[in-house]
N, C-alpha and C. Protein backbone atom coordinates (compact mmCIF):
# COMPACT_ATOMS: atom_id res chain seq x y z
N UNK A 1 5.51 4.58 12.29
CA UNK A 1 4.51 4.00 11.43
C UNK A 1 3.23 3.82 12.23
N UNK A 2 2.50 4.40 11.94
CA UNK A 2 1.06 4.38 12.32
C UNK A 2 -0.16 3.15 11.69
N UNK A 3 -0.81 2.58 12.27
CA UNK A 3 -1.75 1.11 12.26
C UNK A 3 -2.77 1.19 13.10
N UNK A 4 -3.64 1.77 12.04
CA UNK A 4 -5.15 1.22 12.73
C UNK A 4 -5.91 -0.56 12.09
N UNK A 5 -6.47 -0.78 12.78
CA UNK A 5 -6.82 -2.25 12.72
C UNK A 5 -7.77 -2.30 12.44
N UNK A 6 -8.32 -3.53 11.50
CA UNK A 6 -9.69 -3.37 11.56
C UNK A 6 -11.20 -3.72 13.20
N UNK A 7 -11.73 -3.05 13.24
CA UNK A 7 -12.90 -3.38 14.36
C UNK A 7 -13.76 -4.07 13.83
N UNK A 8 -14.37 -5.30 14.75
CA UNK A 8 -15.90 -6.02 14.58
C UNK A 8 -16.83 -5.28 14.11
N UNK A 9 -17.04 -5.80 13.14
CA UNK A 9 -18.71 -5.23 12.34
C UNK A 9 -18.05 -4.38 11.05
N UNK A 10 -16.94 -4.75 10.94
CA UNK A 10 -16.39 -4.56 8.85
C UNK A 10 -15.96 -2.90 9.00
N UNK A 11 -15.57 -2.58 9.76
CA UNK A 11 -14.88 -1.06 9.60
C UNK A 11 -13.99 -1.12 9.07
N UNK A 12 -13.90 0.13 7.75
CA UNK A 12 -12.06 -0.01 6.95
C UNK A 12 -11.05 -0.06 7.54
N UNK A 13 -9.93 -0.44 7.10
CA UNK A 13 -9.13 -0.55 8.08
C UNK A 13 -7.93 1.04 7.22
N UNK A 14 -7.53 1.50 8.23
CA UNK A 14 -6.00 2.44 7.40
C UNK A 14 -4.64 2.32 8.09
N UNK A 15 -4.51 2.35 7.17
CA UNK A 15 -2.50 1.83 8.02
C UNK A 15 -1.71 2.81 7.04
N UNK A 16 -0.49 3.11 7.35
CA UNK A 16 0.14 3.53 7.19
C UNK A 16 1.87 3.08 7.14
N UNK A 17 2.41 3.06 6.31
CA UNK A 17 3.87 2.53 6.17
C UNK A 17 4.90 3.14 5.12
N UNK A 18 5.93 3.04 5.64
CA UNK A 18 7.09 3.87 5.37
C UNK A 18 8.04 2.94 4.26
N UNK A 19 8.12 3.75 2.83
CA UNK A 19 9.00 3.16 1.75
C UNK A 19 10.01 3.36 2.31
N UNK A 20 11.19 3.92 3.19
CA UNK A 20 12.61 4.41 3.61
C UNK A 20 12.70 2.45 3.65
N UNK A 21 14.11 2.63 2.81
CA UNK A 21 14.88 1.15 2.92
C UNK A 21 14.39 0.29 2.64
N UNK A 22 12.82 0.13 1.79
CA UNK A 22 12.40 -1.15 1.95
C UNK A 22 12.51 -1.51 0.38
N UNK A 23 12.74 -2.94 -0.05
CA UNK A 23 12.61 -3.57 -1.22
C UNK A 23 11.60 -3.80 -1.91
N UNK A 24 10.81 -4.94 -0.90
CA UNK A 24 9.47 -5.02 -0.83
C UNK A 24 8.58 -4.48 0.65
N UNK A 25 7.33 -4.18 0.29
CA UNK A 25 6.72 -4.24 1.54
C UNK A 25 5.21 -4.77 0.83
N UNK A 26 5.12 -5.35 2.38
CA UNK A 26 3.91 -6.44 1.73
C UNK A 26 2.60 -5.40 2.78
N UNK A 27 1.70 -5.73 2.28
CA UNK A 27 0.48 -5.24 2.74
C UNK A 27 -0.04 -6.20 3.61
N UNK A 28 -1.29 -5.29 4.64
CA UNK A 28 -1.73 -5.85 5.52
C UNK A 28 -2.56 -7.33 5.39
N UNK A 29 -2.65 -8.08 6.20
CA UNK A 29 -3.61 -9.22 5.90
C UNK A 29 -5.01 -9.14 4.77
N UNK A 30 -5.47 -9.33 4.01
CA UNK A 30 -6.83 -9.43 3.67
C UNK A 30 -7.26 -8.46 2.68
N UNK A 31 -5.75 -7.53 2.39
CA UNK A 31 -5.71 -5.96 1.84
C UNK A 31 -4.89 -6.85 0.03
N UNK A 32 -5.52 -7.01 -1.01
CA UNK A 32 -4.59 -7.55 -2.18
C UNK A 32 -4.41 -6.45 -3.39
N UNK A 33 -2.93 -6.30 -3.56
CA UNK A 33 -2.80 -5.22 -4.58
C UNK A 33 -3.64 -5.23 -6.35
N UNK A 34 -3.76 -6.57 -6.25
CA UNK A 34 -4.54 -6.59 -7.30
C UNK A 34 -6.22 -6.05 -7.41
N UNK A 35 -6.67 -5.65 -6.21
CA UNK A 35 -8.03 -5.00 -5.59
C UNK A 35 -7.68 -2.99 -5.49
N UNK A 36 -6.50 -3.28 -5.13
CA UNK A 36 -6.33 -1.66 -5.03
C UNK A 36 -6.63 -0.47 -6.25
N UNK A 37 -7.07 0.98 -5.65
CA UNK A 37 -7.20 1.81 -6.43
C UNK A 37 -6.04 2.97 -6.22
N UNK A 38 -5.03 3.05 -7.27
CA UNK A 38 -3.89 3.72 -6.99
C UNK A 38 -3.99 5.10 -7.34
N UNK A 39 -3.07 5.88 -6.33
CA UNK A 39 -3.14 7.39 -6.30
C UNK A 39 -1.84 8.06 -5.47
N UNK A 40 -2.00 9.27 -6.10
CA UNK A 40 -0.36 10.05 -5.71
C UNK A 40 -0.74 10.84 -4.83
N UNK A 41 -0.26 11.36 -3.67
CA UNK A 41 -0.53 12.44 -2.54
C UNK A 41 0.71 12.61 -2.23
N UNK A 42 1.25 13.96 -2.81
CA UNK A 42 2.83 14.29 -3.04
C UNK A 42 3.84 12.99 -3.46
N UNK A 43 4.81 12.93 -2.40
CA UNK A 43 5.83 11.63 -2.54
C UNK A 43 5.17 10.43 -1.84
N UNK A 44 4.04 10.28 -1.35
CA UNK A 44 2.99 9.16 -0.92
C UNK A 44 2.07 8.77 -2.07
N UNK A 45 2.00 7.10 -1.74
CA UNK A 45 1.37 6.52 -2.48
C UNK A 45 0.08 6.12 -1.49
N UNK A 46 -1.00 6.31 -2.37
CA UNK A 46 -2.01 6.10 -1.25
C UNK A 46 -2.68 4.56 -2.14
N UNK A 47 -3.41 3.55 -1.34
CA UNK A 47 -3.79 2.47 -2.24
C UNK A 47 -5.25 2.67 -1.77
N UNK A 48 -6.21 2.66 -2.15
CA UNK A 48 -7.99 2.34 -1.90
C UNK A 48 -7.87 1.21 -1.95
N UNK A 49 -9.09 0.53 -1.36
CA UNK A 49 -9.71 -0.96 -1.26
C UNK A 49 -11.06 -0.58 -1.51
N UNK A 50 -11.62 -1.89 -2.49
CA UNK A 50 -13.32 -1.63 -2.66
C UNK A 50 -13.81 -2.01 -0.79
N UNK A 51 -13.61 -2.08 0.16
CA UNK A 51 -14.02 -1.80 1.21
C UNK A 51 -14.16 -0.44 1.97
N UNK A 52 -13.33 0.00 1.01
CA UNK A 52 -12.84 1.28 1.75
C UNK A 52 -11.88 1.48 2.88
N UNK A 53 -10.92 0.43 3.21
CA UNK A 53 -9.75 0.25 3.54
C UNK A 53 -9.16 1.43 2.43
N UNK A 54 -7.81 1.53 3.37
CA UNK A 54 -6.88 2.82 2.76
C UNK A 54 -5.19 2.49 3.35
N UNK A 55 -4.51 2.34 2.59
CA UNK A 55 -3.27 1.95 2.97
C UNK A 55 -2.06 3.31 2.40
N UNK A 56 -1.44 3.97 3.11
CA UNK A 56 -0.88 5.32 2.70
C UNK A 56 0.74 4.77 2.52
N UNK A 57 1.80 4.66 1.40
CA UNK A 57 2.67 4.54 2.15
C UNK A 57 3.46 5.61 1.55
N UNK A 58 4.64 5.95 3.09
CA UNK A 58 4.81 7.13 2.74
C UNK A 58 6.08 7.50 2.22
N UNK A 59 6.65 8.55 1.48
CA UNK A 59 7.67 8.55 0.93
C UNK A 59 8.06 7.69 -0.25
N UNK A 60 6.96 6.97 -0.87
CA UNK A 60 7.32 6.31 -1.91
C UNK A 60 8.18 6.50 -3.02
N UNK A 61 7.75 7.68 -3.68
CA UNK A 61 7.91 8.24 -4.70
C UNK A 61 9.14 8.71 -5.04
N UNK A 62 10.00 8.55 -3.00
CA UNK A 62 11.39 8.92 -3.32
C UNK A 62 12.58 8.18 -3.07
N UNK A 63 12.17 7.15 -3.18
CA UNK A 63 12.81 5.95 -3.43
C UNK A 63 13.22 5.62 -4.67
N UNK A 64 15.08 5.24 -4.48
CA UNK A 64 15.20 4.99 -5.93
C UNK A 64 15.98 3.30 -6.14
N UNK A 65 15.24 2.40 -6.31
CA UNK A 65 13.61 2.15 -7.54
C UNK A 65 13.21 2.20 -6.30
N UNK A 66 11.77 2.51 -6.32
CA UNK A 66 10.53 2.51 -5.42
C UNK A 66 10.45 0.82 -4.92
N UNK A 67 10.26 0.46 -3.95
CA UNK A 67 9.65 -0.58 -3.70
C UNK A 67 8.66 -1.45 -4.03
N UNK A 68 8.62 -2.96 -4.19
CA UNK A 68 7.81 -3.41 -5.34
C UNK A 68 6.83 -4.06 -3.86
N UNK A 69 5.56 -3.92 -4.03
CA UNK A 69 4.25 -4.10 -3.42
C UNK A 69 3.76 -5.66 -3.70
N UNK A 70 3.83 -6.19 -2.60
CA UNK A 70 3.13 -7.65 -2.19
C UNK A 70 2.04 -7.44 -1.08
N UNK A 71 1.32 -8.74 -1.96
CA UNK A 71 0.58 -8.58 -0.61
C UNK A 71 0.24 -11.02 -0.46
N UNK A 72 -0.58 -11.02 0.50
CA UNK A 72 -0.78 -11.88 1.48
C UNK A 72 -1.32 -13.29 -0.17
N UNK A 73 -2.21 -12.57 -0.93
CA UNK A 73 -2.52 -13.72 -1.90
C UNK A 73 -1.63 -14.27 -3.19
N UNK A 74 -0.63 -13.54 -2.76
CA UNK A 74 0.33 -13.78 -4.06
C UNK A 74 0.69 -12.74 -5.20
N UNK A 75 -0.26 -11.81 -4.74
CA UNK A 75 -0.24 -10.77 -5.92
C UNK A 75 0.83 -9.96 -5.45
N UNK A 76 1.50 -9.03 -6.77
CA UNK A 76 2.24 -8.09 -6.73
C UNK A 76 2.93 -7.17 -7.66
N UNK A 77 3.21 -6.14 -7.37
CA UNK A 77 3.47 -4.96 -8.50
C UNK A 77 4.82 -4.92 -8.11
N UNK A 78 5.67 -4.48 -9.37
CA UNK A 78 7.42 -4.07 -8.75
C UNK A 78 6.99 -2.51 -8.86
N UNK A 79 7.75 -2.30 -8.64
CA UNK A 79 8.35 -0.31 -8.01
C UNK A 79 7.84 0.16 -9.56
N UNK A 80 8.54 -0.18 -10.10
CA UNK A 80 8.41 0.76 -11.59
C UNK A 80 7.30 0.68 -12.33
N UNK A 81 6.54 -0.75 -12.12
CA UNK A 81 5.11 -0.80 -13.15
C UNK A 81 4.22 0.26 -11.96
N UNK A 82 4.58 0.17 -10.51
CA UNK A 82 3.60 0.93 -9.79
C UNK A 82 3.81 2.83 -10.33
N UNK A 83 5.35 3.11 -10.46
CA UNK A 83 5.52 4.29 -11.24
C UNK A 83 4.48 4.85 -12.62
N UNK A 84 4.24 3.69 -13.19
CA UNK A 84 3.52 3.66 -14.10
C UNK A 84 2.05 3.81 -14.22
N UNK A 85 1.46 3.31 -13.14
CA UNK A 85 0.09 3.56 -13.12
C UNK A 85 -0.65 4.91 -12.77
């Protein structure tokens, strides 16, 4: 799993994380799914941020149910409404 961080002076941040085995996976600090712009790149789910943060995770799509997406403010999608969007 690959993690870039964000740098001083507001650079996006991109990370990268792996659906294999997971239930939930929660997103990075400061990153809220309710902000995200969702998109398919094969069996990867890629999420946008109006910052332009980018969160890839990978193998989603082949997960069965997909993993349901939290993040740090409380927000969150299960596996199947994210199927849906």
């Amino acid at each position: 799993m690959a993690e870039t961080t964000q740098t001083p002076g507001g650079t996006p941040q991109t990370h990268t994380l792996s659906a294999s085995g997971a239930d939930v996976l929660t997103l990075p600090e400061g990153l809220s799914v309710s902000e995200a712009e969702f998109a398919v790149d094969g069996s990867d789910l890629v999420l946008t941020f109006p910052d332009g943060s980018k969160v890839t995770v990978e193998n989603y799509y082949e997960q069965a149910p997909p993993p349901q997406l939290a993040s740090a403010d409380g927000a969150n999608l299960s596996g199947d409404m994210v199927v849906q969007l």
